[in-house]
N, C-alpha and C. Protein backbone atom coordinates (compact mmCIF):
# COMPACT_ATOMS: atom_id res chain seq x y z
N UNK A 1 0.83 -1.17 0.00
CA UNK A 1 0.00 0.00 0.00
C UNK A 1 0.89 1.24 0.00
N UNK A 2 0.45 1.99 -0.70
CA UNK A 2 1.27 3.45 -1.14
C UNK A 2 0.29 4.60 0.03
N UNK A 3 0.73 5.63 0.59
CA UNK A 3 -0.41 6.63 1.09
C UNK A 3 0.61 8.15 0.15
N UNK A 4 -0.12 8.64 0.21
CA UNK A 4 -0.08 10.10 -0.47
C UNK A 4 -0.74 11.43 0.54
N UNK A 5 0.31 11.64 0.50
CA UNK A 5 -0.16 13.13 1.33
C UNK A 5 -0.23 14.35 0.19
N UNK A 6 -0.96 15.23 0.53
CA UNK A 6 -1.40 16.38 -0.45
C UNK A 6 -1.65 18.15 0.20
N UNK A 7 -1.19 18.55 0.20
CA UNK A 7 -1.57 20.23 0.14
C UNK A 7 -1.45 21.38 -0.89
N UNK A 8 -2.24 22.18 -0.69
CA UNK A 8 -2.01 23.36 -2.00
C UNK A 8 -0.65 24.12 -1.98
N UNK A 9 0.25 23.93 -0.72
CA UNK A 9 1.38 24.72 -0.28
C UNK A 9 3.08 23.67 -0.78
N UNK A 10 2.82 22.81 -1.24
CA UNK A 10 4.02 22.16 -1.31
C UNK A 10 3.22 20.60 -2.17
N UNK A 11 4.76 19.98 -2.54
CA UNK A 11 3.83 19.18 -4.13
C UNK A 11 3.83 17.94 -2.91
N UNK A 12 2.93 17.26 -3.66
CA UNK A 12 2.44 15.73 -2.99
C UNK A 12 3.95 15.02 -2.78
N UNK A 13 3.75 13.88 -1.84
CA UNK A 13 4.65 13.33 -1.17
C UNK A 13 3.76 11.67 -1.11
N UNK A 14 4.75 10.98 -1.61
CA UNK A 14 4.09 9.40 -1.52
C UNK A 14 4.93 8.46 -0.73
N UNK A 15 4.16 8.09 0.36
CA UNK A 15 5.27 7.05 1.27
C UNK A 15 4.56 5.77 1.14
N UNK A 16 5.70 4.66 1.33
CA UNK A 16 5.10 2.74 1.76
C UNK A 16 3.79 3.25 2.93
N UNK A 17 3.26 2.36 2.89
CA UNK A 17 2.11 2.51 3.93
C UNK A 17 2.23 2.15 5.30
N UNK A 18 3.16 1.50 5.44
CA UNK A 18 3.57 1.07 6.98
C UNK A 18 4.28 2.48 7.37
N UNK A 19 5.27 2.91 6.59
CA UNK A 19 5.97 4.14 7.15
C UNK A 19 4.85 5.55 7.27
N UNK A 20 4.01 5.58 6.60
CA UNK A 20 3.06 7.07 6.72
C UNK A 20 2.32 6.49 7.36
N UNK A 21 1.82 5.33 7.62
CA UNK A 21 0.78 5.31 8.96
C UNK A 21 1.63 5.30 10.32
N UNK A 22 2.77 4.77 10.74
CA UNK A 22 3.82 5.43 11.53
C UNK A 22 3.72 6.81 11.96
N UNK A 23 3.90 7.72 11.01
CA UNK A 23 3.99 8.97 11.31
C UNK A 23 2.71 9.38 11.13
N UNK A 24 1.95 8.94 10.79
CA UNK A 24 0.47 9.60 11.00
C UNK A 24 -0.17 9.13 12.95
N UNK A 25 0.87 7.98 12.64
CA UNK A 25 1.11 7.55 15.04
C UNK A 25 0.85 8.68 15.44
N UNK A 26 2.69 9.31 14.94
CA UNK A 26 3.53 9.83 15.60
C UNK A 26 2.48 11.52 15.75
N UNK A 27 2.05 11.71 14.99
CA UNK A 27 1.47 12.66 14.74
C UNK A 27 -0.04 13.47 15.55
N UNK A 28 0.04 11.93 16.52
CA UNK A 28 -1.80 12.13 17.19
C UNK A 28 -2.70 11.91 16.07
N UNK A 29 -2.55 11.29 14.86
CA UNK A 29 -3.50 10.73 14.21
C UNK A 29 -3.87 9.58 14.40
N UNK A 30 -5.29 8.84 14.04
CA UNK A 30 -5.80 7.62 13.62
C UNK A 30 -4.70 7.39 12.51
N UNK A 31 -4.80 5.63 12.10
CA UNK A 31 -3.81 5.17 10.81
C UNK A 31 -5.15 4.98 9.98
N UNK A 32 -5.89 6.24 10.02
CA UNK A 32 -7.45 5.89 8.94
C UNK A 32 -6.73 6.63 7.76
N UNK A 33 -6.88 5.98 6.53
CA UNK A 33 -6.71 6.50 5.63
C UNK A 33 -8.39 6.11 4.42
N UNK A 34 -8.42 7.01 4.02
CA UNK A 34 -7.42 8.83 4.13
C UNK A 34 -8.14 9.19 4.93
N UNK A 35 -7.54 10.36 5.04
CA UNK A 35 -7.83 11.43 6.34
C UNK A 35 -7.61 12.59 5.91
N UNK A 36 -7.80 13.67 7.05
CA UNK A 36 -7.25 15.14 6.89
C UNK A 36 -6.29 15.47 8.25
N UNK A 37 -5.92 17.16 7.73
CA UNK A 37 -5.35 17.36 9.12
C UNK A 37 -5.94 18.97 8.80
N UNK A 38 -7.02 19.46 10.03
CA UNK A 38 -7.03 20.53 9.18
C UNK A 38 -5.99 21.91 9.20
N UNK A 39 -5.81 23.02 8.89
CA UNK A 39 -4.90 24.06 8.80
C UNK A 39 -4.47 24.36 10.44
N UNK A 40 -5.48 24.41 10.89
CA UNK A 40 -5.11 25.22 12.16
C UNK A 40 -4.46 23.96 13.14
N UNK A 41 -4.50 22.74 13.17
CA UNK A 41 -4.25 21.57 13.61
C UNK A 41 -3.22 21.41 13.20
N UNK A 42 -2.25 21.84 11.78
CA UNK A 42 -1.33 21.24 10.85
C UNK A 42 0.34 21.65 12.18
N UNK A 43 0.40 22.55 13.01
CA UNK A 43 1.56 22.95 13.66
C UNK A 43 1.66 22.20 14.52
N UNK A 44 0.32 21.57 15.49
CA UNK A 44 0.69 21.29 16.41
C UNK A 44 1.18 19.66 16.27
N UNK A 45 0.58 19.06 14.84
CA UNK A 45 0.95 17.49 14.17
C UNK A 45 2.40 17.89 13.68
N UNK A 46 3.03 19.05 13.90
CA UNK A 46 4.24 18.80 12.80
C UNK A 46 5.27 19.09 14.18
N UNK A 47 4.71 19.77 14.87
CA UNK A 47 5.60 19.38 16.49
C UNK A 47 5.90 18.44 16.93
N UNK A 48 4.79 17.38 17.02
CA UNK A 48 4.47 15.94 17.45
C UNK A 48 5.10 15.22 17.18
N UNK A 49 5.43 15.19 15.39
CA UNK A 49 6.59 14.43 14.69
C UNK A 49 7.83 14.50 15.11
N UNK A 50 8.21 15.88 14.82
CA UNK A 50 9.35 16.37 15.33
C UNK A 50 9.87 15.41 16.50
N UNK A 51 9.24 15.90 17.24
CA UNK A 51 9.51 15.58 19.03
C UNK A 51 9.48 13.66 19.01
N UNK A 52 8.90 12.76 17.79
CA UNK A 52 8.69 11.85 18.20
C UNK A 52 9.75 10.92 17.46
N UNK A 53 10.39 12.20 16.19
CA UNK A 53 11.09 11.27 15.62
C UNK A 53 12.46 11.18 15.98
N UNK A 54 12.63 12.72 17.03
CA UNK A 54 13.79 13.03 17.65
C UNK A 54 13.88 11.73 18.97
N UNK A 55 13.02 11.65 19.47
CA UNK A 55 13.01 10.85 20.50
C UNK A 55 13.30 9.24 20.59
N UNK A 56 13.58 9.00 19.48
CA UNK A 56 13.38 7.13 19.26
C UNK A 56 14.19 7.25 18.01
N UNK A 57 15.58 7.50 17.83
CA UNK A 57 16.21 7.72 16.52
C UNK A 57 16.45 5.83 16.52
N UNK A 58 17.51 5.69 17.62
CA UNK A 58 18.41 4.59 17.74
C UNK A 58 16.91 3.26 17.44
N UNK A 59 15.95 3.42 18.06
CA UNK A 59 15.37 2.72 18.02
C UNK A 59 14.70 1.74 16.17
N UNK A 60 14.83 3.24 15.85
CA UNK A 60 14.20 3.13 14.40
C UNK A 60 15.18 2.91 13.14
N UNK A 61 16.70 2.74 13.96
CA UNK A 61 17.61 2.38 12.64
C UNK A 61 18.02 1.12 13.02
N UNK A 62 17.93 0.41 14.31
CA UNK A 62 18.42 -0.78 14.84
C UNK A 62 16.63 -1.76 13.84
N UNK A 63 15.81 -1.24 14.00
CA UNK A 63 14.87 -2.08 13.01
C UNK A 63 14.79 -2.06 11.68
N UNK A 64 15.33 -1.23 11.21
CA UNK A 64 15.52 -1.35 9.96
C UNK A 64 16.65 -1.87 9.15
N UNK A 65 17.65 -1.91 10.01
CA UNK A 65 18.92 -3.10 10.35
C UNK A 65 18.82 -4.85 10.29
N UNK A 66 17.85 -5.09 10.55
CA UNK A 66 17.56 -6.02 11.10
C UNK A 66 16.73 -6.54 10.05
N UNK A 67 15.68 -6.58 9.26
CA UNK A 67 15.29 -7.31 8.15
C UNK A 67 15.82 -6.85 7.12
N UNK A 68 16.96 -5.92 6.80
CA UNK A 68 17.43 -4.94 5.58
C UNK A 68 18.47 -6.15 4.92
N UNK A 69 18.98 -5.51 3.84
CA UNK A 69 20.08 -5.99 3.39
C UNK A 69 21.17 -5.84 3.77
N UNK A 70 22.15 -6.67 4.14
CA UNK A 70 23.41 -6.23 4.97
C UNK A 70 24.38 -5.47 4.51
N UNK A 71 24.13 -5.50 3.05
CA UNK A 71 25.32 -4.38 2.04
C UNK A 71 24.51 -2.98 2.19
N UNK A 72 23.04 -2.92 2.10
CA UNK A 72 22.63 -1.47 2.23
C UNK A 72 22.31 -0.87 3.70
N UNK A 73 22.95 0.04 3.99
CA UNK A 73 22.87 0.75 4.91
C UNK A 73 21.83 1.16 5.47
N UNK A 74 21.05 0.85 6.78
CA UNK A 74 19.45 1.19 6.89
C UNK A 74 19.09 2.94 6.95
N UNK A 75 18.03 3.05 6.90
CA UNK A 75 17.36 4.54 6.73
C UNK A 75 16.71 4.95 7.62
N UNK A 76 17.09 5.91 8.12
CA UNK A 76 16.73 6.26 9.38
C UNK A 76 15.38 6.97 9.19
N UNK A 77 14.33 6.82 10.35
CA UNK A 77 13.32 7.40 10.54
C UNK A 77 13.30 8.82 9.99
N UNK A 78 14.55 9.61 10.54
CA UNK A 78 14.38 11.25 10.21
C UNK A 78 14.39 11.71 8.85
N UNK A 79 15.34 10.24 7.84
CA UNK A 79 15.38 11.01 6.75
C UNK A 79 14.44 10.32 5.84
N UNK A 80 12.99 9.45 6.49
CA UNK A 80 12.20 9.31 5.25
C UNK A 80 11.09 10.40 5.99
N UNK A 81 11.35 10.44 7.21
CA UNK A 81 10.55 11.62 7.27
C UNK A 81 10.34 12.94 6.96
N UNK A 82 11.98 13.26 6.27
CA UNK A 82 12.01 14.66 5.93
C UNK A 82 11.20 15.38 4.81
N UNK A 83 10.15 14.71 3.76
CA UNK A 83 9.27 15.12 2.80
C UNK A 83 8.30 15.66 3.41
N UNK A 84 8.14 14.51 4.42
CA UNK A 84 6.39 14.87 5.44
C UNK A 84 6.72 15.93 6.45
N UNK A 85 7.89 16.45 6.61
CA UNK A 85 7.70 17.61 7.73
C UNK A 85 7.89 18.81 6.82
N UNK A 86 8.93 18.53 5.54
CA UNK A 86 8.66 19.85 4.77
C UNK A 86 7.74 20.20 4.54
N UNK A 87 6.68 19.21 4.01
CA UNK A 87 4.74 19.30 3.37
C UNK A 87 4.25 19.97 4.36
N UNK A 88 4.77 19.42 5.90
CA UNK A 88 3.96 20.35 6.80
C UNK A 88 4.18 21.23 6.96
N UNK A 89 6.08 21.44 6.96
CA UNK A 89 5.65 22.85 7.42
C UNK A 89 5.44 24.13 6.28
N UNK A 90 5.53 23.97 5.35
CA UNK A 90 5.07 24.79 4.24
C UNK A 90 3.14 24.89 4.48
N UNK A 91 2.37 23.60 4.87
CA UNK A 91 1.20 24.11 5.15
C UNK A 91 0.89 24.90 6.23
N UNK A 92 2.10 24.91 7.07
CA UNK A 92 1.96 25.50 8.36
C UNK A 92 1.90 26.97 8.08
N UNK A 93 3.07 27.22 7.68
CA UNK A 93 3.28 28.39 6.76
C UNK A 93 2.28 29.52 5.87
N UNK A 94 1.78 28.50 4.78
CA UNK A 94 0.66 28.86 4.44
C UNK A 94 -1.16 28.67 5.10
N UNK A 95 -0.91 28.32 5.83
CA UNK A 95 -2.16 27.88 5.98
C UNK A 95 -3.23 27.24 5.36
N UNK A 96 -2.67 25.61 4.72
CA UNK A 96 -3.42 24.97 4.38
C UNK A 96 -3.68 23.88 4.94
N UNK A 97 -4.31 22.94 4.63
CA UNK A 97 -5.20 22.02 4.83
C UNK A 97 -4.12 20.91 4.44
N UNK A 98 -3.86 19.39 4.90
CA UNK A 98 -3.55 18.47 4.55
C UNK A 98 -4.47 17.24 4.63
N UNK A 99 -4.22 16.49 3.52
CA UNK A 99 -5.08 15.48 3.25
C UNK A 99 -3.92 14.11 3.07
N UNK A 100 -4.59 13.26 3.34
CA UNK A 100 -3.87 11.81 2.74
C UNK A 100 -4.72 10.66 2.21
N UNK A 101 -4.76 10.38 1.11
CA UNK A 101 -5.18 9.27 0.47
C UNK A 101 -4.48 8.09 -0.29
């Protein structure tokens, strides 16, 4: 499963579905897809991340270590997250609306 996040402030962003329902966790969301987040809600979900992806780094590269390939180097939480916090915070910014389907 693919999820897609969307706003009028920054171009769409498509993650695996295990990883964007993760951060839709991390975020104080349901893993309902799709969903919204609305504008005025969009700062305090892009804090949440922040704070959640800062908090559990070691945790989230030791698992991805672990069923990966041993020649490729695993990927850390922060940097597949870095699309979904730019999307946010450009909606933050602008004041739009985020959606995911």
């Amino acid at each position: 499963m693919l999820v897609t996040f969307t706003c009028k402030a920054y171009a769409d962003i498509t993650m695996f579905g295990d990883v964007a329902l993760g951060m839709l966790k991390m975020m104080g969301h349901s893993e309902t897809v799709p969903g919204a987040i609305l504008a005025e809600d969009v700062p305090a979900a892009l804090d949440r991340l922040k704070r959640a992806i800062e908090a559990a780094p070691a945790r989230n590269e030791s698992r991805q270590a672990e069923g990966g390939d041993p020649d490729e180097p695993p990927v850390s939480l922060a940097h597949r997250a870095l699309p979904l916090i730019e999307l946010l915070a450009a909606a933050a910014q602008q004041k739009a609306d985020v959606m995911w389907k």
